[in-house]
Every structure is written in C-alpha cells, then in structure tokens.
N, C-alpha and C. Protein backbone atom coordinates (compact mmCIF):
# COMPACT_ATOMS: atom_id res chain seq x y z
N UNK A 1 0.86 -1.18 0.00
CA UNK A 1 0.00 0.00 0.00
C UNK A 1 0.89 1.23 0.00
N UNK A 2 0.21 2.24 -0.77
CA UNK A 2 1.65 3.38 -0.72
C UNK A 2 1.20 4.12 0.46
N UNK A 3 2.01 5.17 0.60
CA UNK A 3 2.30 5.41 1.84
C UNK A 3 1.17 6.71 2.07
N UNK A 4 0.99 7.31 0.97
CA UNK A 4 -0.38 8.15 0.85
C UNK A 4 -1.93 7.89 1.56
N UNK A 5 -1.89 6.88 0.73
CA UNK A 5 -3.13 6.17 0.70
C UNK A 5 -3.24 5.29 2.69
N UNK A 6 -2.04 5.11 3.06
CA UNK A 6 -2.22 4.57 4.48
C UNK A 6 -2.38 5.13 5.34
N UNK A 7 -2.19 6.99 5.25
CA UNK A 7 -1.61 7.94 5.78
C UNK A 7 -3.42 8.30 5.51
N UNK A 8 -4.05 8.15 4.84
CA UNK A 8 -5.81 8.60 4.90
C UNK A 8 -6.52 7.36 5.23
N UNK A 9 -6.09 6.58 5.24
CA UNK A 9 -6.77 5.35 6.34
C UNK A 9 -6.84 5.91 7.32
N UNK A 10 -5.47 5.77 8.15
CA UNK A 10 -4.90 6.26 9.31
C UNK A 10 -5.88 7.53 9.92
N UNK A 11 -6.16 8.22 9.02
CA UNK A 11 -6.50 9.68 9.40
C UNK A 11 -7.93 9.23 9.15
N UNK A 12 -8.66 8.45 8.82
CA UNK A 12 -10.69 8.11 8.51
C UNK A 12 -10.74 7.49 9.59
N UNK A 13 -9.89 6.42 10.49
CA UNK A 13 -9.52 5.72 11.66
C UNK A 13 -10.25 6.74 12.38
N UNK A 14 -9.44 7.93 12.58
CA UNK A 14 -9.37 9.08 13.79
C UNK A 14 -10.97 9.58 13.63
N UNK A 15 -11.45 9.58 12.51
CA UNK A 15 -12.92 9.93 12.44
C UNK A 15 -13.75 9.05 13.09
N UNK A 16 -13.57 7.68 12.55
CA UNK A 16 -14.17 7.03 13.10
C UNK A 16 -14.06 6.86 14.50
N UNK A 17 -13.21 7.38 15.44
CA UNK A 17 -12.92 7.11 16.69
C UNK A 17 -13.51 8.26 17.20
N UNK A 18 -13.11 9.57 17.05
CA UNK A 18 -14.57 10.67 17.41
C UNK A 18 -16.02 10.41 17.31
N UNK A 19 -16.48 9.32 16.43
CA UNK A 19 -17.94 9.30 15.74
C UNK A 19 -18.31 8.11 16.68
N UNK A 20 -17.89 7.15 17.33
CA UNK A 20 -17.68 6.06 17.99
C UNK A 20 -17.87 6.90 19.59
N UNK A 21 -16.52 7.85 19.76
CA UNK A 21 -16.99 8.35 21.02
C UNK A 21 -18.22 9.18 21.60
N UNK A 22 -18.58 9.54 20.29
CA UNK A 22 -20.03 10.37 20.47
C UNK A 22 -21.43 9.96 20.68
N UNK A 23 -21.14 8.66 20.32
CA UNK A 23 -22.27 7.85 19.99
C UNK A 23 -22.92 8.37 18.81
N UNK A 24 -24.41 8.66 18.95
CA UNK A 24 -24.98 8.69 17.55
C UNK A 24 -23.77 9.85 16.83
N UNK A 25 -24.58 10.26 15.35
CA UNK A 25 -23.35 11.01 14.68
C UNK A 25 -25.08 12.18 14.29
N UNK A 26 -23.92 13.50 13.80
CA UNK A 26 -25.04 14.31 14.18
C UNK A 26 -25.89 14.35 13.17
N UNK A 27 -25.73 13.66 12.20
CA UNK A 27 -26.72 13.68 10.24
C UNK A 27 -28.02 12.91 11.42
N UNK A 28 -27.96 12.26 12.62
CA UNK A 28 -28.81 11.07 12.37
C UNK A 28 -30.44 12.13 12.63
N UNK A 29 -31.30 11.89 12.04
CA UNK A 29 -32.36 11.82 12.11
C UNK A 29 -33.70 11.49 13.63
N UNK A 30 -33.61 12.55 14.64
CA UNK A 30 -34.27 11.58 15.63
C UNK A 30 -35.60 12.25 16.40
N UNK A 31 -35.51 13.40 15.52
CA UNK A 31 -36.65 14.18 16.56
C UNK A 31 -38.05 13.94 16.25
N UNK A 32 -38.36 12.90 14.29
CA UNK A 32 -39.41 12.61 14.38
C UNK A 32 -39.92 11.66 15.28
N UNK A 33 -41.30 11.63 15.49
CA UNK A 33 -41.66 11.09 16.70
C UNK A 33 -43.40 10.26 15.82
N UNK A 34 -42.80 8.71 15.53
CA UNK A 34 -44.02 8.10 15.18
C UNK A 34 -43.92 6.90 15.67
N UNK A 35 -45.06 6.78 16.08
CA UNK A 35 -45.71 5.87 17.24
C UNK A 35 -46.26 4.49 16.27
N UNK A 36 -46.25 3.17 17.00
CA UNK A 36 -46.57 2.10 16.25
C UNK A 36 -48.74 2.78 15.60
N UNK A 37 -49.32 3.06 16.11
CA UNK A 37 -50.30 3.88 15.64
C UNK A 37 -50.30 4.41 14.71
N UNK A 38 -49.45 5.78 14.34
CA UNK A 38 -49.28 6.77 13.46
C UNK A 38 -49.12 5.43 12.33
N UNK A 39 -47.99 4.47 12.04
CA UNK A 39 -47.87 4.12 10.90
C UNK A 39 -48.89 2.92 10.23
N UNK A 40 -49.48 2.39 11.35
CA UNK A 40 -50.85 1.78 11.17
C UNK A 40 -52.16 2.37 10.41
N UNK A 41 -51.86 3.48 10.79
CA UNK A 41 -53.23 4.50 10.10
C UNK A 41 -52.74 4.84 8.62
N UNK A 42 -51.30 4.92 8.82
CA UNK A 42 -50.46 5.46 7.57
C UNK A 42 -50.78 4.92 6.61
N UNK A 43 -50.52 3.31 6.82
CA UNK A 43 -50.50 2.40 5.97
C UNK A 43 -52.50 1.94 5.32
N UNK A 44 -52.68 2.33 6.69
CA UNK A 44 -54.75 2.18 6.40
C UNK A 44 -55.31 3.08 5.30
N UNK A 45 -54.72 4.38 5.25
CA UNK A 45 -55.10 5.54 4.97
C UNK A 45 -54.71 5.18 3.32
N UNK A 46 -53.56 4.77 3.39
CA UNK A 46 -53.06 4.56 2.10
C UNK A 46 -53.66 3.13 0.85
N UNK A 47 -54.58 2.39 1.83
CA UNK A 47 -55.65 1.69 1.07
C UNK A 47 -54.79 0.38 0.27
N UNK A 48 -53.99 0.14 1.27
CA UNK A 48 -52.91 -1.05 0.87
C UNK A 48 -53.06 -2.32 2.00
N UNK A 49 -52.70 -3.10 1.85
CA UNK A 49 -52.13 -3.96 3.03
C UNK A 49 -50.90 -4.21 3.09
N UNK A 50 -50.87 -5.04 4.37
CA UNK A 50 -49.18 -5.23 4.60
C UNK A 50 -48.13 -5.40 3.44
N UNK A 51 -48.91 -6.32 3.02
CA UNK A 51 -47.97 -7.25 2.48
C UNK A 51 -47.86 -5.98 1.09
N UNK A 52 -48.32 -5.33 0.73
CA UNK A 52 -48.46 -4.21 -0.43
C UNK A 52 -47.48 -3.21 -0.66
N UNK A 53 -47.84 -2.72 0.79
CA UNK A 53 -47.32 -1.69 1.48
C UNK A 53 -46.16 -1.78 1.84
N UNK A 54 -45.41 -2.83 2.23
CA UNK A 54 -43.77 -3.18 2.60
C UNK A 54 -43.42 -3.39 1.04
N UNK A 55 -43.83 -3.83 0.40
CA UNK A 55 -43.49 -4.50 -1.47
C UNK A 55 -43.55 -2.84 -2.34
N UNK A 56 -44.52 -1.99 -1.83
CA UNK A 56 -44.35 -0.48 -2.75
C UNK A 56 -43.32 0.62 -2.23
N UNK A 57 -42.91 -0.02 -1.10
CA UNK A 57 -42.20 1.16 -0.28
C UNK A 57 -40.45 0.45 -0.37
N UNK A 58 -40.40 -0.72 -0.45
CA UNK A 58 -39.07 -1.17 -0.35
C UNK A 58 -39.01 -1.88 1.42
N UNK A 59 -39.83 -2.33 2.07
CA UNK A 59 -39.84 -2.05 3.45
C UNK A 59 -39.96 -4.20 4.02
N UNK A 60 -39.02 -4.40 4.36
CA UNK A 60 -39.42 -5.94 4.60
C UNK A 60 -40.73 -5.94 5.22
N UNK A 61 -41.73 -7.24 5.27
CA UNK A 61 -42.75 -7.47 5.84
C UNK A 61 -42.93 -7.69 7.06
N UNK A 62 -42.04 -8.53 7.71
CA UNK A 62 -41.75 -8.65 9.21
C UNK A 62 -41.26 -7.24 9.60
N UNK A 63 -40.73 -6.08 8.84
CA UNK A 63 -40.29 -4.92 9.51
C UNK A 63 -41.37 -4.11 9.98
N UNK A 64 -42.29 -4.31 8.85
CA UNK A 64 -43.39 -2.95 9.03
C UNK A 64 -44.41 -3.76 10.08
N UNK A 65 -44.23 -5.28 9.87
CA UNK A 65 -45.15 -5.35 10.90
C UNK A 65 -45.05 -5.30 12.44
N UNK A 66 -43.53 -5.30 12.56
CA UNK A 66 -42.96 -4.73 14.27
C UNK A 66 -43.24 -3.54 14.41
N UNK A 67 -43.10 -2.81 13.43
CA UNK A 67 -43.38 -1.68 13.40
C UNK A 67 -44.69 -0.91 13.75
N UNK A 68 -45.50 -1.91 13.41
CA UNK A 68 -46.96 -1.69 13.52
C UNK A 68 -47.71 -1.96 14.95
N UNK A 69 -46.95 -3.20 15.30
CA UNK A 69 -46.83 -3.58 16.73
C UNK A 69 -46.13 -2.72 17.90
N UNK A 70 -45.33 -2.36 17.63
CA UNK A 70 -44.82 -1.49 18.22
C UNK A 70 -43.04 -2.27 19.08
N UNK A 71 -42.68 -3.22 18.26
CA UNK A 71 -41.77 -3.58 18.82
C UNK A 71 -40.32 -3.28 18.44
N UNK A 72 -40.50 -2.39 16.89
CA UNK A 72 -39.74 -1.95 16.31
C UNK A 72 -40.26 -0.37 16.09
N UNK A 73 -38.84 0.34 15.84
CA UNK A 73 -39.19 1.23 15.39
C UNK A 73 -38.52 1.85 14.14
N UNK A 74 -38.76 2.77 13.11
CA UNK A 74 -38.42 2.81 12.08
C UNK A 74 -37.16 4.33 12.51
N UNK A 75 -35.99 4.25 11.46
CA UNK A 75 -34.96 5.10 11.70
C UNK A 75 -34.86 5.59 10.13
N UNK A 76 -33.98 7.04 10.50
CA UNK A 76 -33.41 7.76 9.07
C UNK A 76 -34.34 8.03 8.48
N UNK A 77 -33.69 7.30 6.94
CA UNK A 77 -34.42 7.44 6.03
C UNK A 77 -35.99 7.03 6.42
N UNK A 78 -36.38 5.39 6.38
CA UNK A 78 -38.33 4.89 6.50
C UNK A 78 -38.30 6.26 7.59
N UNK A 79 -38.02 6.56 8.63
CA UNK A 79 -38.52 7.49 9.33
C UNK A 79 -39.02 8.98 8.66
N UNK A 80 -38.02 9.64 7.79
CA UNK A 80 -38.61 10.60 7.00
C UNK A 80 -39.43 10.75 5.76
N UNK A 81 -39.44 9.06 5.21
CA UNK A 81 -40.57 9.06 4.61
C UNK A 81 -41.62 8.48 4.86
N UNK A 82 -42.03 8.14 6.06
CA UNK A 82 -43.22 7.97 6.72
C UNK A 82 -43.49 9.81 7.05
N UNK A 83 -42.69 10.39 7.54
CA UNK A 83 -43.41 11.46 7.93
C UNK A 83 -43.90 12.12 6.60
N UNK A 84 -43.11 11.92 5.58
CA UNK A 84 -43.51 12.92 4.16
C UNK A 84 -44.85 12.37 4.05
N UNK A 85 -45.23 10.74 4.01
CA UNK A 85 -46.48 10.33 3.48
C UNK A 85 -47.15 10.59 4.56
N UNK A 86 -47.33 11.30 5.72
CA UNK A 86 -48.22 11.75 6.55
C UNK A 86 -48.66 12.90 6.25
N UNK A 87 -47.70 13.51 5.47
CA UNK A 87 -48.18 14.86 5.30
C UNK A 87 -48.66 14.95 3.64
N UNK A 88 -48.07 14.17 2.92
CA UNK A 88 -48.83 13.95 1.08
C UNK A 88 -48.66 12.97 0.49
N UNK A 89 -49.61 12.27 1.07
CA UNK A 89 -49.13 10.85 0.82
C UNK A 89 -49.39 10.40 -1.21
N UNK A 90 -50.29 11.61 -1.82
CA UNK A 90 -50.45 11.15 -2.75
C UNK A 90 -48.97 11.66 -3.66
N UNK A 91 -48.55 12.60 -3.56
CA UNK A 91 -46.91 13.55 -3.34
C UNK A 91 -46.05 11.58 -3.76
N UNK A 92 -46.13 11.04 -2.68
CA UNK A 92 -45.06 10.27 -2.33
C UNK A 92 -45.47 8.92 -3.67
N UNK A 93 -46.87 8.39 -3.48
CA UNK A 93 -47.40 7.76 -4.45
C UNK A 93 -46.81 7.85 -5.61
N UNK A 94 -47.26 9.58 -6.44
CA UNK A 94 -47.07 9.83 -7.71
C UNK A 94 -45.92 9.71 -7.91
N UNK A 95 -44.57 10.59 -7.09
CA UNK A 95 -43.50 10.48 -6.97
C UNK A 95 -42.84 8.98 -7.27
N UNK A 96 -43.39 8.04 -6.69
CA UNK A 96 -42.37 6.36 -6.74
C UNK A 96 -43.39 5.71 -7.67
N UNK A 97 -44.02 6.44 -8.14
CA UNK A 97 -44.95 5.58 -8.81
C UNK A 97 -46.19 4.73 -8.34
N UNK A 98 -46.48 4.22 -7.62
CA UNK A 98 -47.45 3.41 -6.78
C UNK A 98 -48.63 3.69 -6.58
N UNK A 99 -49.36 2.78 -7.29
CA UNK A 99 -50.59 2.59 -7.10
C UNK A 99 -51.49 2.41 -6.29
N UNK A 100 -52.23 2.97 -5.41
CA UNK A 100 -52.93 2.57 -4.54
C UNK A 100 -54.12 1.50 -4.85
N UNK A 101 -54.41 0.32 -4.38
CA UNK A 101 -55.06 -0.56 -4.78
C UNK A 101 -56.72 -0.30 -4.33
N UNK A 102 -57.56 -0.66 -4.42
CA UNK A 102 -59.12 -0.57 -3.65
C UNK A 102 -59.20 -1.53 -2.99
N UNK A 103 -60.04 -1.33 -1.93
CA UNK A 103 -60.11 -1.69 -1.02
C UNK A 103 -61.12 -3.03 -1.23
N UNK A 104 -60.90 -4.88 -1.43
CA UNK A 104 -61.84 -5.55 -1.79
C UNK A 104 -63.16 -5.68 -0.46
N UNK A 105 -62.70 -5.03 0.04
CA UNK A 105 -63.84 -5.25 1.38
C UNK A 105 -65.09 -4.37 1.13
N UNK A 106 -64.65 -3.30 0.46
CA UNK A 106 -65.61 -2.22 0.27
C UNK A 106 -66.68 -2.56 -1.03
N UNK A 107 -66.14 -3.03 -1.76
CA UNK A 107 -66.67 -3.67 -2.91
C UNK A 107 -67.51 -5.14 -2.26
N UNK A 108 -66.86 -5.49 -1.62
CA UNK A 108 -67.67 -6.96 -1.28
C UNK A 108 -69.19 -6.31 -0.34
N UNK A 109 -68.93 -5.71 0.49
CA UNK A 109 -69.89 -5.07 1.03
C UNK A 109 -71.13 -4.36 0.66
N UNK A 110 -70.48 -3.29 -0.29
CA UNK A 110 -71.54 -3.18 -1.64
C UNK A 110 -72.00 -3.55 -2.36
N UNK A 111 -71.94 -4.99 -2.20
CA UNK A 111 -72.24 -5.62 -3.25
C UNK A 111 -73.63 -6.64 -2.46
N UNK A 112 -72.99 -6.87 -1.08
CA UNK A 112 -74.45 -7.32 -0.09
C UNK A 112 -75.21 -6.55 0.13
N UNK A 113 -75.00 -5.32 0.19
CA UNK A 113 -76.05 -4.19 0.72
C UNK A 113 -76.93 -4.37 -0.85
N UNK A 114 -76.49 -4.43 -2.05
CA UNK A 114 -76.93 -3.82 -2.90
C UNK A 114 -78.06 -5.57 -3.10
C-alpha cells in the first residue's frame, strides 16, 4: 500500500474514533416522533395492506409489521418518509410511482347491501 493512501486510512480511523466516542453522529435523524399507531393509520389511509405496502415502499414485511406492533421502530431514512407520506401521501405515491389498490372489502360489502 503506498504510503499516501495509508496515511488517509490512518486519518478516517481518527474519524471514526470521534464518531464512535459520540455515539450517535449528528446527520442522524431523531426528533421525528411516530408511534406504532401513526404508521398503522399510515399504511390504512393509504388503502394497501401489509404485504403491499412493505413491497411499494421497499420495506421488509416482518419490519413494518414490528413496526406496527410497536416492537420496532423505524430510523433515518423509513422514518422521513413515513413522515412525508403523513403529510402527502399522494406527493409520495405519484413520486415512486405506486398505485394505490381498492379496497376488496368495500366492494364486497356493496355488493351485499346492494
């Protein structure tokens, strides 16, 4: 290794050892505040199910559903775009493309009443 290149190891080391002593680092993301609730409704509101809703967002299925439970919680990034789709969720839709599906319950229902 030349001697350059060991000499900026050496020196990303020392970063990493400030960023280590600080614990979190300061980019991180933490003051949103969503509750296993908030993303339950999120996901309701948005006229998907689980299994939809983790598959349109990029989001594993067992994640969103701790999530939903409340045994997990979402960081960073899922954290700021849960808050964006709280605030436009159709914004976020059009944006990634995604379709919101209908709801077959609502249709089945209307269809006994009728």
């Amino acid at each position: 290794m030349k001697k350059q290149r060991f000499d900026r190891l050496v020196a990303s080391l020392h970063d990493v050892r400030s960023h280590v002593a600080k614990g979190r680092f300061a980019g991180r993301i933490s003051e949103i505040a969503l509750e296993a609730d908030d993303i339950r409704a999120l996901r309701q509101r948005s006229g998907l199910t689980q299994q939809q809703f983790a598959a349109a967002f990029g989001i594993g299925l067992g994640t969103l559903q701790k999530w939903e439970r409340g045994e997990r919680r979402p960081s960073g990034a899922a954290k700021s775009l849960l808050r964006v789709m709280q605030t436009n969720l159709p914004a976020v839709f059009g944006a990634l493309g995604v379709t919101p599906a209908r709801r077959k319950r609502r249709a089945k229902a209307a269809r006994r009443a009728a």
